[in-house]
C-alpha atoms as a PDB file:
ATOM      1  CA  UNK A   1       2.516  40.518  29.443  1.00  0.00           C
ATOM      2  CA  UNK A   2       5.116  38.340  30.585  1.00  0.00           C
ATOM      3  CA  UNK A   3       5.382  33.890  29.323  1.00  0.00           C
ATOM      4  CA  UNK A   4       7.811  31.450  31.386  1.00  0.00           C
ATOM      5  CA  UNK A   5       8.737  28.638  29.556  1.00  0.00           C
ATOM      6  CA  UNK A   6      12.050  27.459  28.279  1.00  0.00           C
ATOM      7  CA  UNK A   7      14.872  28.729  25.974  1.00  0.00           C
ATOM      8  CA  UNK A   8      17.011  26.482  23.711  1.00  0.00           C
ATOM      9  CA  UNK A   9      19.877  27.412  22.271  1.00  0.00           C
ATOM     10  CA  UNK A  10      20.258  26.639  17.959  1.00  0.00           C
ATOM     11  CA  UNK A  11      21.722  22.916  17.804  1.00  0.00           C
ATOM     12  CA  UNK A  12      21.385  22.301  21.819  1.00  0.00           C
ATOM     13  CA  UNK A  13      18.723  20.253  23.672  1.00  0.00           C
ATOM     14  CA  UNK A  14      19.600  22.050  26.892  1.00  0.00           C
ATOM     15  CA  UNK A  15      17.132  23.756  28.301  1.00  0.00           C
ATOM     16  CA  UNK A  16      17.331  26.851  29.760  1.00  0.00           C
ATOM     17  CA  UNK A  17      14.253  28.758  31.823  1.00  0.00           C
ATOM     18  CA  UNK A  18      13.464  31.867  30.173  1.00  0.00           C
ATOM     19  CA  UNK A  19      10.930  34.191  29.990  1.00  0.00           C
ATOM     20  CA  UNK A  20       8.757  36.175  26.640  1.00  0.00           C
ATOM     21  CA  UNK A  21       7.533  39.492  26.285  1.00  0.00           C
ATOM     22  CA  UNK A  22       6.031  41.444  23.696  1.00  0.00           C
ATOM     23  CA  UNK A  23       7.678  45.173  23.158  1.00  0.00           C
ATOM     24  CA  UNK A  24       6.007  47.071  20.478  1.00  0.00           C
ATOM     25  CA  UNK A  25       6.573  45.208  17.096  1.00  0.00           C
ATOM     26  CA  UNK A  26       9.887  43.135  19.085  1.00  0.00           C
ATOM     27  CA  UNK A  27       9.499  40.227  20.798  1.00  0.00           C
ATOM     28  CA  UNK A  28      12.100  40.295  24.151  1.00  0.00           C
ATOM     29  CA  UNK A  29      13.193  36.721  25.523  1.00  0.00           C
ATOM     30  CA  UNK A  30      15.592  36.895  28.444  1.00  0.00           C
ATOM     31  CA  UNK A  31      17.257  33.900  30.576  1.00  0.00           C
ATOM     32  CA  UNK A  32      20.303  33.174  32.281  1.00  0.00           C
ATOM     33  CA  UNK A  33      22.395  33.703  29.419  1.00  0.00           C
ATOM     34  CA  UNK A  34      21.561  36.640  28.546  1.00  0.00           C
ATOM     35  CA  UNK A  35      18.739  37.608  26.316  1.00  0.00           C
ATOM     36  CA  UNK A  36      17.834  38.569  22.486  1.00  0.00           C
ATOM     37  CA  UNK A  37      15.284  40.699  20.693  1.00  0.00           C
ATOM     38  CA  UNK A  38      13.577  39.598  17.075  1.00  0.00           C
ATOM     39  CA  UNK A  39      10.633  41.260  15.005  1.00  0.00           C
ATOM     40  CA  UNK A  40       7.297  39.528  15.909  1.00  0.00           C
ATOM     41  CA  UNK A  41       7.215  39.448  12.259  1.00  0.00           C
ATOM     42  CA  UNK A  42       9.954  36.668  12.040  1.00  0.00           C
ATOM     43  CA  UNK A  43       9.255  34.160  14.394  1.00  0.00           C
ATOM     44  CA  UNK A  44       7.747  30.909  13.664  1.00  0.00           C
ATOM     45  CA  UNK A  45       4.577  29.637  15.977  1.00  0.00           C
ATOM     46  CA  UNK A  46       3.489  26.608  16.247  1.00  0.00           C
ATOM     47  CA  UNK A  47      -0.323  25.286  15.995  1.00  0.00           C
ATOM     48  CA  UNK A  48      -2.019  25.662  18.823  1.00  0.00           C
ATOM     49  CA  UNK A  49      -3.432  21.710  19.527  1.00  0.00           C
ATOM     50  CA  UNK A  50      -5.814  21.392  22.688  1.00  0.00           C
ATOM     51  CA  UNK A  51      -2.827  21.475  26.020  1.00  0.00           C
ATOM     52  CA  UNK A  52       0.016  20.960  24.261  1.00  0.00           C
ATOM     53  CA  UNK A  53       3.016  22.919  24.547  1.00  0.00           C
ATOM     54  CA  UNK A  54       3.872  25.963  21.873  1.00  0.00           C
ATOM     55  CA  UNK A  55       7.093  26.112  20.406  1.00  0.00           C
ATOM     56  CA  UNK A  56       8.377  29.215  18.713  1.00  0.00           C
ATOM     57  CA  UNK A  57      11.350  29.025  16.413  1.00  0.00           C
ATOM     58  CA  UNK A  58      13.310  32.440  16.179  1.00  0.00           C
ATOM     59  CA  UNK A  59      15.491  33.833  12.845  1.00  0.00           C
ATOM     60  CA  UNK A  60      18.621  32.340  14.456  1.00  0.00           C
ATOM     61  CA  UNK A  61      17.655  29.130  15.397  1.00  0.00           C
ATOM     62  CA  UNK A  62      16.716  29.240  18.847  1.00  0.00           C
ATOM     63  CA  UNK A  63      13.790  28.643  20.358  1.00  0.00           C
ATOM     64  CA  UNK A  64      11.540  28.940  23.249  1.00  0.00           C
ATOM     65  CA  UNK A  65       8.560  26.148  24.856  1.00  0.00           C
ATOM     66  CA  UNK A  66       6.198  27.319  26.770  1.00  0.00           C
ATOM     67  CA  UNK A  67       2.358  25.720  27.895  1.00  0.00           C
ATOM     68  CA  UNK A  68       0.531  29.104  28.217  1.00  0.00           C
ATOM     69  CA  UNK A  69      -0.677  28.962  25.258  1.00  0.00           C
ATOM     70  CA  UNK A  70      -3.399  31.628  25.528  1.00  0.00           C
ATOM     71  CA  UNK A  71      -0.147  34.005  26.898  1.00  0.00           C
ATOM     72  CA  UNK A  72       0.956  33.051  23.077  1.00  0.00           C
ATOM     73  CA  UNK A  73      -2.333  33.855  21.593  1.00  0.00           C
ATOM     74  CA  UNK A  74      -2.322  36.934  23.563  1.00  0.00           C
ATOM     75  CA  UNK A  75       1.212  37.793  21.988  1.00  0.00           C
ATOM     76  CA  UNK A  76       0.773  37.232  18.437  1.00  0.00           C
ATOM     77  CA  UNK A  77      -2.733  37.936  18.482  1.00  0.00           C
ATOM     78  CA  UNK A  78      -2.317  40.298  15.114  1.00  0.00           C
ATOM     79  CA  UNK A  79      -0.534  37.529  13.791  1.00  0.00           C
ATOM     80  CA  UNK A  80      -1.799  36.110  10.518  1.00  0.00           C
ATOM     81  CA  UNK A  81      -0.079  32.971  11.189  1.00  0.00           C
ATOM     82  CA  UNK A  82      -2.227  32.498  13.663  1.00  0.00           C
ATOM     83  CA  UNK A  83      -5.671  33.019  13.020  1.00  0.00           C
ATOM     84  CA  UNK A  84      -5.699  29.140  10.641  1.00  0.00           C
ATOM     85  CA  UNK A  85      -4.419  27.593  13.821  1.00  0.00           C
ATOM     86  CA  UNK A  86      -7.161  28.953  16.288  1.00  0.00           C
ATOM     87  CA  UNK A  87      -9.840  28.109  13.908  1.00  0.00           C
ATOM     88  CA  UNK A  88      -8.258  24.049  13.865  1.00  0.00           C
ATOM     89  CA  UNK A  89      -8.063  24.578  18.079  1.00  0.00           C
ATOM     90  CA  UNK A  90     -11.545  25.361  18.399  1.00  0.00           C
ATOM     91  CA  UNK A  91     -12.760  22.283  15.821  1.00  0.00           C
ATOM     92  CA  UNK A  92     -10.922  20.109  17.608  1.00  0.00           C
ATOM     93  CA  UNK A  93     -11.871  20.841  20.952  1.00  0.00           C
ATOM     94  CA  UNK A  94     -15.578  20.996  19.511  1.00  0.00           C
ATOM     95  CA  UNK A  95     -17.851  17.931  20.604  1.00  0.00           C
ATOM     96  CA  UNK A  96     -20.108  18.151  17.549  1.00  0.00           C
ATOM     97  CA  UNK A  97     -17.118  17.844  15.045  1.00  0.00           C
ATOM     98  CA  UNK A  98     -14.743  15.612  16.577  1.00  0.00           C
ATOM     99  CA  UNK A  99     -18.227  13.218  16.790  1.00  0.00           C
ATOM    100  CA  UNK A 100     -18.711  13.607  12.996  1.00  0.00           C
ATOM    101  CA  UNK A 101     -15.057  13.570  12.617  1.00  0.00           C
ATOM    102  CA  UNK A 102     -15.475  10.278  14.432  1.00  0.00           C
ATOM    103  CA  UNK A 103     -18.112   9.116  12.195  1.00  0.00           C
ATOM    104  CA  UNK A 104     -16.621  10.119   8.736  1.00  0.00           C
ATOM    105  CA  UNK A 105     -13.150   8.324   8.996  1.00  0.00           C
ATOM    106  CA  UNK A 106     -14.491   5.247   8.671  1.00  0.00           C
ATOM    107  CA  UNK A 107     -16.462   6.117   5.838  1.00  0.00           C
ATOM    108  CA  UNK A 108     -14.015   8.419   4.133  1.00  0.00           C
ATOM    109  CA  UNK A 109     -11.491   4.889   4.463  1.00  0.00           C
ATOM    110  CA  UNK A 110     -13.786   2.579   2.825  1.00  0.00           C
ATOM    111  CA  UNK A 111     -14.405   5.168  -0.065  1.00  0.00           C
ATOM    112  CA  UNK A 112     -10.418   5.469  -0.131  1.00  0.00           C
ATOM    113  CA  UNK A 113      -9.641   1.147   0.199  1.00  0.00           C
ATOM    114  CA  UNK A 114     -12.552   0.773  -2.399  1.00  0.00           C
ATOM    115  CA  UNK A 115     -11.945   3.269  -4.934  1.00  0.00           C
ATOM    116  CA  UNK A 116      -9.160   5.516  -4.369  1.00  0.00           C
ATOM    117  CA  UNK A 117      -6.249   3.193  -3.876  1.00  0.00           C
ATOM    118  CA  UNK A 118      -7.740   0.734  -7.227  1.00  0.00           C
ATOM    119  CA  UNK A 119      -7.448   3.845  -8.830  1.00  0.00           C
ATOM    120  CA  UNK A 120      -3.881   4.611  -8.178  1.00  0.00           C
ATOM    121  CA  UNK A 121      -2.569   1.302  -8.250  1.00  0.00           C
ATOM    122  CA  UNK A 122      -3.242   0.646 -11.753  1.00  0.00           C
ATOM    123  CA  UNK A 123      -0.751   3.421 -12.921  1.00  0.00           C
ATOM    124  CA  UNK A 124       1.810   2.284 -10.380  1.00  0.00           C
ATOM    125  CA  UNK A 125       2.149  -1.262 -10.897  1.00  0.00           C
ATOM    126  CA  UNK A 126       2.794  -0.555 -14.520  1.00  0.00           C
ATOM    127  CA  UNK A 127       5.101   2.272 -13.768  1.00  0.00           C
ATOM    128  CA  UNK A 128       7.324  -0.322 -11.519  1.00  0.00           C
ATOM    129  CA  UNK A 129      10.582  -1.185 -13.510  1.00  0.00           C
ATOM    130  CA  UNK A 130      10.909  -4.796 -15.240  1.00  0.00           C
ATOM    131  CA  UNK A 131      14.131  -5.164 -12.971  1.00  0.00           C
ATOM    132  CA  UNK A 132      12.160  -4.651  -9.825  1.00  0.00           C
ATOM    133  CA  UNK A 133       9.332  -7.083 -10.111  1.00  0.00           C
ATOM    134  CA  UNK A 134      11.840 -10.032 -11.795  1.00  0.00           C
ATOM    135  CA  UNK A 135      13.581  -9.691  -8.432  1.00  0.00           C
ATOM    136  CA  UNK A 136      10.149  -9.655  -6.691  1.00  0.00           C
ATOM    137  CA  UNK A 137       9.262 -12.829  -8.724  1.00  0.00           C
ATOM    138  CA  UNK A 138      12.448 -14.544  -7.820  1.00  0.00           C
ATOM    139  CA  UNK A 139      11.751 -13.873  -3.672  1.00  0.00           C
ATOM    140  CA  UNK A 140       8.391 -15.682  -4.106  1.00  0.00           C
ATOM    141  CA  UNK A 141       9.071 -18.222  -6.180  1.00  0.00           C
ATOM    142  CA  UNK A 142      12.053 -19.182  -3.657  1.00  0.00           C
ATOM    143  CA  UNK A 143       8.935 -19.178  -0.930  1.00  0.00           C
ATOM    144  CA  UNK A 144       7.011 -21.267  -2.778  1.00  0.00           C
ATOM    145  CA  UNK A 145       9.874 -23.781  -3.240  1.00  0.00           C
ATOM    146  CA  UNK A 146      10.237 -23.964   0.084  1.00  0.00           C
ATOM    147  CA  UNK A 147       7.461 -23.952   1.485  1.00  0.00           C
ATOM    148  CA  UNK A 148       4.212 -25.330  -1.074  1.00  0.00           C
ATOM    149  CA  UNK A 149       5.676 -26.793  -3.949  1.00  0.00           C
ATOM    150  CA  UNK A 150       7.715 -29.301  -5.146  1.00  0.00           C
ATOM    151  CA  UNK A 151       9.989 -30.336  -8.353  1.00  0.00           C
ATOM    152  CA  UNK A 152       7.539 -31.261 -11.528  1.00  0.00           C
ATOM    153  CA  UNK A 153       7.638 -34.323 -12.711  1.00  0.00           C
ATOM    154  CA  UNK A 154       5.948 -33.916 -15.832  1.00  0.00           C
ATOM    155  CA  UNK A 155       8.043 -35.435 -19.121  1.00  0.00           C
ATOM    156  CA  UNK A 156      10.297 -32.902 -20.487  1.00  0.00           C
ATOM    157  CA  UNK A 157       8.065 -33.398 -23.742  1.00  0.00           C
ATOM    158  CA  UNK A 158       4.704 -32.666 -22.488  1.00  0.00           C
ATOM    159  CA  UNK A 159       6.190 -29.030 -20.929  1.00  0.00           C
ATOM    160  CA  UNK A 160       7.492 -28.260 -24.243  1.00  0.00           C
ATOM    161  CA  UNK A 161       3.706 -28.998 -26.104  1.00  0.00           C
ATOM    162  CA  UNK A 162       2.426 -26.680 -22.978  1.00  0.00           C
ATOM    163  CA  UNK A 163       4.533 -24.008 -23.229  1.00  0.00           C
ATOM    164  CA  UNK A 164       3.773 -24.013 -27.081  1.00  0.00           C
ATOM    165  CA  UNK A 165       0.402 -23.500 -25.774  1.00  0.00           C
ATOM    166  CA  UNK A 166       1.217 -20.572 -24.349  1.00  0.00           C
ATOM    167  CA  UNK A 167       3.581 -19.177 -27.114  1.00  0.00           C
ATOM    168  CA  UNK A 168       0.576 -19.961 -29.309  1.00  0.00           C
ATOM    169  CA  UNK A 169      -1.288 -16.734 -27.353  1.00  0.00           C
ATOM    170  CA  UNK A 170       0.876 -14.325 -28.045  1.00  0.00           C
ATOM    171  CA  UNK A 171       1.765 -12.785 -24.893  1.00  0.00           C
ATOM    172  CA  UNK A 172       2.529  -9.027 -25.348  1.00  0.00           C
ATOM    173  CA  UNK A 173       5.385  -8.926 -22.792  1.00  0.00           C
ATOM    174  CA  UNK A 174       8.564 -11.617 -22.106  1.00  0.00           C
ATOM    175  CA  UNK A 175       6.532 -14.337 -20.166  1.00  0.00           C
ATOM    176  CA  UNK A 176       8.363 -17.353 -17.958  1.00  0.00           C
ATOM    177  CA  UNK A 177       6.144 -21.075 -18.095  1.00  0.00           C
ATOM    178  CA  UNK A 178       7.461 -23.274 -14.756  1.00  0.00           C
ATOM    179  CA  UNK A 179       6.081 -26.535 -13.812  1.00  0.00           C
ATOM    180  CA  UNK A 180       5.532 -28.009 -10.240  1.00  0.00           C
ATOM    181  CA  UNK A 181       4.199 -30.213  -8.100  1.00  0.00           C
ATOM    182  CA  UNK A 182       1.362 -28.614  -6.529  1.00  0.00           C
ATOM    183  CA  UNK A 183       1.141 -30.507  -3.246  1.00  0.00           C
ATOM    184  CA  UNK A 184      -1.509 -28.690  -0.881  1.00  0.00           C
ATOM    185  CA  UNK A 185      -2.205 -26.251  -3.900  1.00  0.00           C
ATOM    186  CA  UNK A 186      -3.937 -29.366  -5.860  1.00  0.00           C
ATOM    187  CA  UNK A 187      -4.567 -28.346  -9.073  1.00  0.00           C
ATOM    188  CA  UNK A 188      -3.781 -24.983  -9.502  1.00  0.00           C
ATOM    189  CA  UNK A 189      -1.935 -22.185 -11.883  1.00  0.00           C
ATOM    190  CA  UNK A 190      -0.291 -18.757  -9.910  1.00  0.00           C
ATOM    191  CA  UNK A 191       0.827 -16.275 -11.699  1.00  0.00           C
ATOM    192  CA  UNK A 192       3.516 -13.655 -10.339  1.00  0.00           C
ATOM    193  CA  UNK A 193       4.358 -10.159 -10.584  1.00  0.00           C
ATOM    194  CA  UNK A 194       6.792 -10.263 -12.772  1.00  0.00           C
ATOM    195  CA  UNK A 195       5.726 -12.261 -15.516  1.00  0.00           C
ATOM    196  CA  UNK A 196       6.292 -15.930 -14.055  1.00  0.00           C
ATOM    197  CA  UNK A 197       3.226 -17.984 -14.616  1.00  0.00           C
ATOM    198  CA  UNK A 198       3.264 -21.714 -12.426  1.00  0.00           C
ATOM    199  CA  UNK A 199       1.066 -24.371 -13.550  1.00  0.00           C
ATOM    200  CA  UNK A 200       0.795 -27.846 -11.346  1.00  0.00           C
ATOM    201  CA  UNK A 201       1.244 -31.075 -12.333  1.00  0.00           C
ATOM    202  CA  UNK A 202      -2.463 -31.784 -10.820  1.00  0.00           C
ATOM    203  CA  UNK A 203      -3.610 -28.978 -13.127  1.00  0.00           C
ATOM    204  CA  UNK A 204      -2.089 -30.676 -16.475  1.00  0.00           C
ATOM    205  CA  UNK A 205      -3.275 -33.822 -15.220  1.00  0.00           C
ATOM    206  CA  UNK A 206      -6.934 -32.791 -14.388  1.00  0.00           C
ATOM    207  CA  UNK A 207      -7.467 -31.336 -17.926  1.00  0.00           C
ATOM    208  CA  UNK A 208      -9.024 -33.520 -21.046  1.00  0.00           C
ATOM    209  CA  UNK A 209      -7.862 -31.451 -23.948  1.00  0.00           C
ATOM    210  CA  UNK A 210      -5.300 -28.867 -24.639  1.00  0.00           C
ATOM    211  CA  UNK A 211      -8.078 -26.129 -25.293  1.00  0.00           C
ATOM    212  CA  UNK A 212      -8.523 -26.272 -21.445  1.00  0.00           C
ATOM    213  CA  UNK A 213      -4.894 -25.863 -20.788  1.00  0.00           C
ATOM    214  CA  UNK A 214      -5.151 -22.538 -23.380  1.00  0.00           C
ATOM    215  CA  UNK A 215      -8.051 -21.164 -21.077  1.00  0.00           C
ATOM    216  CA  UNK A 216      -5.502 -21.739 -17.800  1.00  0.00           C
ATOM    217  CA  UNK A 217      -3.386 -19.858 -19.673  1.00  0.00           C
ATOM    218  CA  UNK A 218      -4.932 -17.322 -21.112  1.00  0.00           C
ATOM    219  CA  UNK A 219      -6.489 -16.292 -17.782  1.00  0.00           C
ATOM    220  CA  UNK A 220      -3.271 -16.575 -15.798  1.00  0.00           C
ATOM    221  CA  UNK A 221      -1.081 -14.471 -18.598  1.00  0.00           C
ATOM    222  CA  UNK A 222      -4.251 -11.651 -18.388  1.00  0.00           C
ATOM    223  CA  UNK A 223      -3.333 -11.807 -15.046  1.00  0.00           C
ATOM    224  CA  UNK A 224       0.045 -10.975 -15.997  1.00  0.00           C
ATOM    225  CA  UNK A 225      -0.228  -8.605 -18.043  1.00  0.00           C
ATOM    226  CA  UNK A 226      -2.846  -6.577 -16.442  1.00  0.00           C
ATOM    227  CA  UNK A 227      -0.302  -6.352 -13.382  1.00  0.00           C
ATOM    228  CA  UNK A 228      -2.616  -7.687 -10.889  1.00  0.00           C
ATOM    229  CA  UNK A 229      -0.690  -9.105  -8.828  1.00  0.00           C
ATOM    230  CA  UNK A 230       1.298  -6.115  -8.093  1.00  0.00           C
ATOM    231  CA  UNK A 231      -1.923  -3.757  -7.958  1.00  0.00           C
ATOM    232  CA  UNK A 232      -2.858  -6.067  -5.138  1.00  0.00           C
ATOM    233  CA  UNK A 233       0.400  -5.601  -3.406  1.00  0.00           C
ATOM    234  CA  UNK A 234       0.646  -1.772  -4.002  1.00  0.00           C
ATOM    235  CA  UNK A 235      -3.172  -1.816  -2.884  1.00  0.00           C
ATOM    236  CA  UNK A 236      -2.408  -3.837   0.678  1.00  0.00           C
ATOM    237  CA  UNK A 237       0.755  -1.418   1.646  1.00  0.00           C
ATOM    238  CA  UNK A 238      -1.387   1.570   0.534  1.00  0.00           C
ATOM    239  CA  UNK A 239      -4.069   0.598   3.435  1.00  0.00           C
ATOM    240  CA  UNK A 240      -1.229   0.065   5.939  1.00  0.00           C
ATOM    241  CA  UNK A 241       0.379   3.165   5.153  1.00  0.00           C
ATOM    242  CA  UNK A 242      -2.756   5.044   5.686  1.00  0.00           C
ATOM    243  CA  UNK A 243      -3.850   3.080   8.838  1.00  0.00           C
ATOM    244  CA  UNK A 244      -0.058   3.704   9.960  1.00  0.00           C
ATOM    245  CA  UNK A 245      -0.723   7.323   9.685  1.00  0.00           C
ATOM    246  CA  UNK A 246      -4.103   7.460  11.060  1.00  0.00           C
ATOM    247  CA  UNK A 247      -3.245   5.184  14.314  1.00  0.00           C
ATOM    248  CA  UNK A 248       0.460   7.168  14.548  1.00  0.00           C
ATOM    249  CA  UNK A 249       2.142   3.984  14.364  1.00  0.00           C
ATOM    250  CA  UNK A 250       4.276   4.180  10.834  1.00  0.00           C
ATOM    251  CA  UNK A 251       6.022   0.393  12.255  1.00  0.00           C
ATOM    252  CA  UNK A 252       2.773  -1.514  10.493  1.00  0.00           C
ATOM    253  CA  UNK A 253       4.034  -0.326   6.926  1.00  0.00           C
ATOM    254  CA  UNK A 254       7.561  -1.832   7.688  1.00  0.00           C
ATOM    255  CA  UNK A 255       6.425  -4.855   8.884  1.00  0.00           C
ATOM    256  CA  UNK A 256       4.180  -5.714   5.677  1.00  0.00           C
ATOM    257  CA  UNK A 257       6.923  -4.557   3.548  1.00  0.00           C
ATOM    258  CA  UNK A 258       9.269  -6.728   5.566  1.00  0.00           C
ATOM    259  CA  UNK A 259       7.185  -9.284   6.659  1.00  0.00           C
ATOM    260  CA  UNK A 260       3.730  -9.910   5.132  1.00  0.00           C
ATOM    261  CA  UNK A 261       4.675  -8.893   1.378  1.00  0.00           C
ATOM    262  CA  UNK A 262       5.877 -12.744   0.409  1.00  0.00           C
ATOM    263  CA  UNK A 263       2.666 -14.104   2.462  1.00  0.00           C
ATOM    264  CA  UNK A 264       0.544 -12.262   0.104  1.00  0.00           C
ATOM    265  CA  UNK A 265       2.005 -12.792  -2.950  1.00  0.00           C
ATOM    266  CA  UNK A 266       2.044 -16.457  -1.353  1.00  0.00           C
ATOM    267  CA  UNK A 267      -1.689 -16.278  -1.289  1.00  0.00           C
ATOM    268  CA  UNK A 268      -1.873 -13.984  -4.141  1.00  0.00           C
ATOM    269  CA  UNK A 269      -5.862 -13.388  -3.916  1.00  0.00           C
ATOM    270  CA  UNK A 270      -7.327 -11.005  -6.556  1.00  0.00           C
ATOM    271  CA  UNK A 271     -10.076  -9.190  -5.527  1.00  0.00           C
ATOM    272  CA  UNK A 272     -13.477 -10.454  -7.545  1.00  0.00           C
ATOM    273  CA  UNK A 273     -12.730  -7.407 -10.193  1.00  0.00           C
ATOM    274  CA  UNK A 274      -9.548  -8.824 -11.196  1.00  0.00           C
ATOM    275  CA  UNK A 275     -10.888 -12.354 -11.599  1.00  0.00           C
ATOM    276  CA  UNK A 276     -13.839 -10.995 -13.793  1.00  0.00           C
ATOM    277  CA  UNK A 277     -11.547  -8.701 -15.663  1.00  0.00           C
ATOM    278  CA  UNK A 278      -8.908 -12.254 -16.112  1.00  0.00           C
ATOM    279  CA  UNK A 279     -11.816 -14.043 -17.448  1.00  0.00           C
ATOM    280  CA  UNK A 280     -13.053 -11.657 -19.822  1.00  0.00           C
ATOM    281  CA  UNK A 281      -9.417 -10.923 -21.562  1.00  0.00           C
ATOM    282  CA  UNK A 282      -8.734 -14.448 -21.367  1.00  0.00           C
ATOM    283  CA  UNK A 283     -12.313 -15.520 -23.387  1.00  0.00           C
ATOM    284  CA  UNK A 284     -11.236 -12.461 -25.484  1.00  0.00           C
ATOM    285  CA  UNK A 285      -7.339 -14.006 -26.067  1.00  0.00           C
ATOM    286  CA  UNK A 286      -8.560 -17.740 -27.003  1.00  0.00           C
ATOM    287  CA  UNK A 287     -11.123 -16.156 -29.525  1.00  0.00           C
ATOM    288  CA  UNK A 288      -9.235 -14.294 -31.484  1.00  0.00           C
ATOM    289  CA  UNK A 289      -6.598 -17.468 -31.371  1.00  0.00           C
ATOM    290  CA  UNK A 290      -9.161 -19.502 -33.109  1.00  0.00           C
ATOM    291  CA  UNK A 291      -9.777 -21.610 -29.395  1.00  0.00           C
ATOM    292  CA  UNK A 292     -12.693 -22.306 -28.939  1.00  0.00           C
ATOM    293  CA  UNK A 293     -14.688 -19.971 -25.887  1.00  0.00           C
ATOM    294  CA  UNK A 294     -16.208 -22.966 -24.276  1.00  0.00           C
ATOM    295  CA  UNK A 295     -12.873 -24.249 -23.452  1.00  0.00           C
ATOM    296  CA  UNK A 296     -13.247 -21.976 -20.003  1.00  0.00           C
ATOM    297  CA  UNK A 297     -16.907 -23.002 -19.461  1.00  0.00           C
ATOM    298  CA  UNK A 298     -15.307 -26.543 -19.706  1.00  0.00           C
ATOM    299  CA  UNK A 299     -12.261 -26.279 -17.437  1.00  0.00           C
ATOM    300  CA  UNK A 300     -14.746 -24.677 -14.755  1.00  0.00           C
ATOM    301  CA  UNK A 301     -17.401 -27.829 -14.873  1.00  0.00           C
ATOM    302  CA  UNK A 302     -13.964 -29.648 -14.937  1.00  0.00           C
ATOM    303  CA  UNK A 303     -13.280 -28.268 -11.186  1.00  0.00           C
ATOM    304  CA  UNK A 304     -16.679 -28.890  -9.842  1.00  0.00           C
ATOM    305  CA  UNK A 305     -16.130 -32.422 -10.736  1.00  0.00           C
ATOM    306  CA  UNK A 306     -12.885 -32.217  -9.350  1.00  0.00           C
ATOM    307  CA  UNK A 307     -13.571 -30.695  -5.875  1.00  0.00           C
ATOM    308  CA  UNK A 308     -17.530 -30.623  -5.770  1.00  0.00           C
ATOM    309  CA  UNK A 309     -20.001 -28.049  -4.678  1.00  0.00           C
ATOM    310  CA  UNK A 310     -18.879 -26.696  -1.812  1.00  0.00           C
ATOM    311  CA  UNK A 311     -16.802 -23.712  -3.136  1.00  0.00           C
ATOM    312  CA  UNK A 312     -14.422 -23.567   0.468  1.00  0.00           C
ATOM    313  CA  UNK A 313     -12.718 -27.160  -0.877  1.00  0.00           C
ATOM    314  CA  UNK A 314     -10.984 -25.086  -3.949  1.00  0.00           C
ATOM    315  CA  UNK A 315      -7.569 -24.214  -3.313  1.00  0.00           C
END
């Protein structure tokens, strides 16, 4: 049985028309110049994938194209190599199971975005070196200089009795305390990757007694410390990388790490887990300080009064 395709020489992209033939346990390729014999046994087949063309890699680099891919089959068909490879073919051109293949990826992502990636972001973000998320912190902090906030103007004294506050908790890693202006963040605390917690000037000014200030805190340095910002971040390129490789298009994990990573951070939304998980470390933190627990029950009625009922006029 004879195959037509194309020859290409090891290292060149010229192609030359040849043609394949089976001889025994040899496999005989001859074209224009000249031709070469190899043991069936070494040469390299690719998967057969609905009409696309086969491409068989030989011991000395060449190779040979070809789109009869049942004359392949028809070659190789003792081949071990190939008998995985026509089981895939006939699944994929299958009705039935590229329907249900249809129906489970959708599935089989939410179960993956849900659970999977939560799961192995935890381990990452507190595998990522100190260095790495101190430069990370100094990118968005630069972005929110620039773009949201604006210099404190807090007395110098009443940032020291704050940051006391703070010392007073304890934190189990290096912690930086910065003050600004929250402008269109109102009253508002952000805590970054790295260990840099921001507290506004609205914020300070909205709270009665220091024991409300400790609950800020306390939340925002469980935030810290629990890495959630940077589980968030490790979670949103995750998706994008898996999305890139379901779609084929690899350019949408580029762009978010390009792009989109200081927006989010920006924005830095935890998911409803984190919050709960904040809140409960936090209540833990400020009890066994000696603060009181209501303190966080008081800085939440605090907000209502603040911005009312309707929950879309928080910040």
């Amino acid at each position: 049985m004879l195959i037509e395709g194309q020859y290409f020489a090891a290292g060149s992209a010229q192609a030359v028309p040849a043609t394949l033939e089976r001889q025994g346990t040899q496999l005989q390729m001859t074209h224009a110049n000249g031709s070469s014999a190899f043991p069936t046994g070494q040469v390299q087949i690719s998967a057969r994938l609905a009409q696309l063309p086969r491409r068989l890699e030989f011991p000395n680099g060449d190779s040979f194209t070809t789109p009869d891919n049942d004359g392949v089959d028809a070659l190789f068909d003792d081949a071990e190599s190939l008998r995985g490879t026509s089981f895939i073919n006939r699944l994929e051109r299958s009705w039935p199971w590229a329907l249900a293949a249809l129906a489970a990826l959708p599935v089989c992502l939410w179960l993956l975005f849900t659970h999977g990636l939560p799961i192995v972001a935890q381990p990452l973000a507190h595998a990522i070196p100190e260095r790495l998320t101190d430069q990370l912190d100094d990118a968005v902090l630069d972005l929110l200089d620039d773009e949201l906030l604006a210099p404190s103007t807090l007395p110098e004294p009443r940032q020291a009795e704050i940051t006391q506050l703070l010392e007073d908790l304890q934190p189990t890693q290096p912690v930086e305390l910065l003050f600004r202006t929250g402008g269109v963040l109102d009253a508002n605390a952000l805590a970054l990757p790295g260990g840099t917690i921001i507290i506004t000037d609205e914020l300070v000014q909205l709270t009665v007694f220091d024991g409300e200030l400790s609950a800020v805190l306390a939340h925002e340095l469980a935030h810290v410390e629990e890495r959630h910002a940077m589980q968030a971040l490790i979670q949103t390129v995750g998706a994008a990388t898996v999305l890139g490789w379901v779609f084929g298009d690899l350019t949408l994990v580029t762009d978010l790490a390009l792009v989109s990573t200081p927006a989010i951070l920006q924005q830095l939304s935890y998911t409803r887990g984190f919050e709960e998980e904040a809140d409960r470390l936090a209540t833990q933190m400020l009890k066994e300080r000696g603060i009181p627990g209501h303190c966080m029950a008081s800085l939440m009625t605090r907000f209502r009064e603040h911005y009312g009922d309707d929950p879309t006029s928080l910040p």
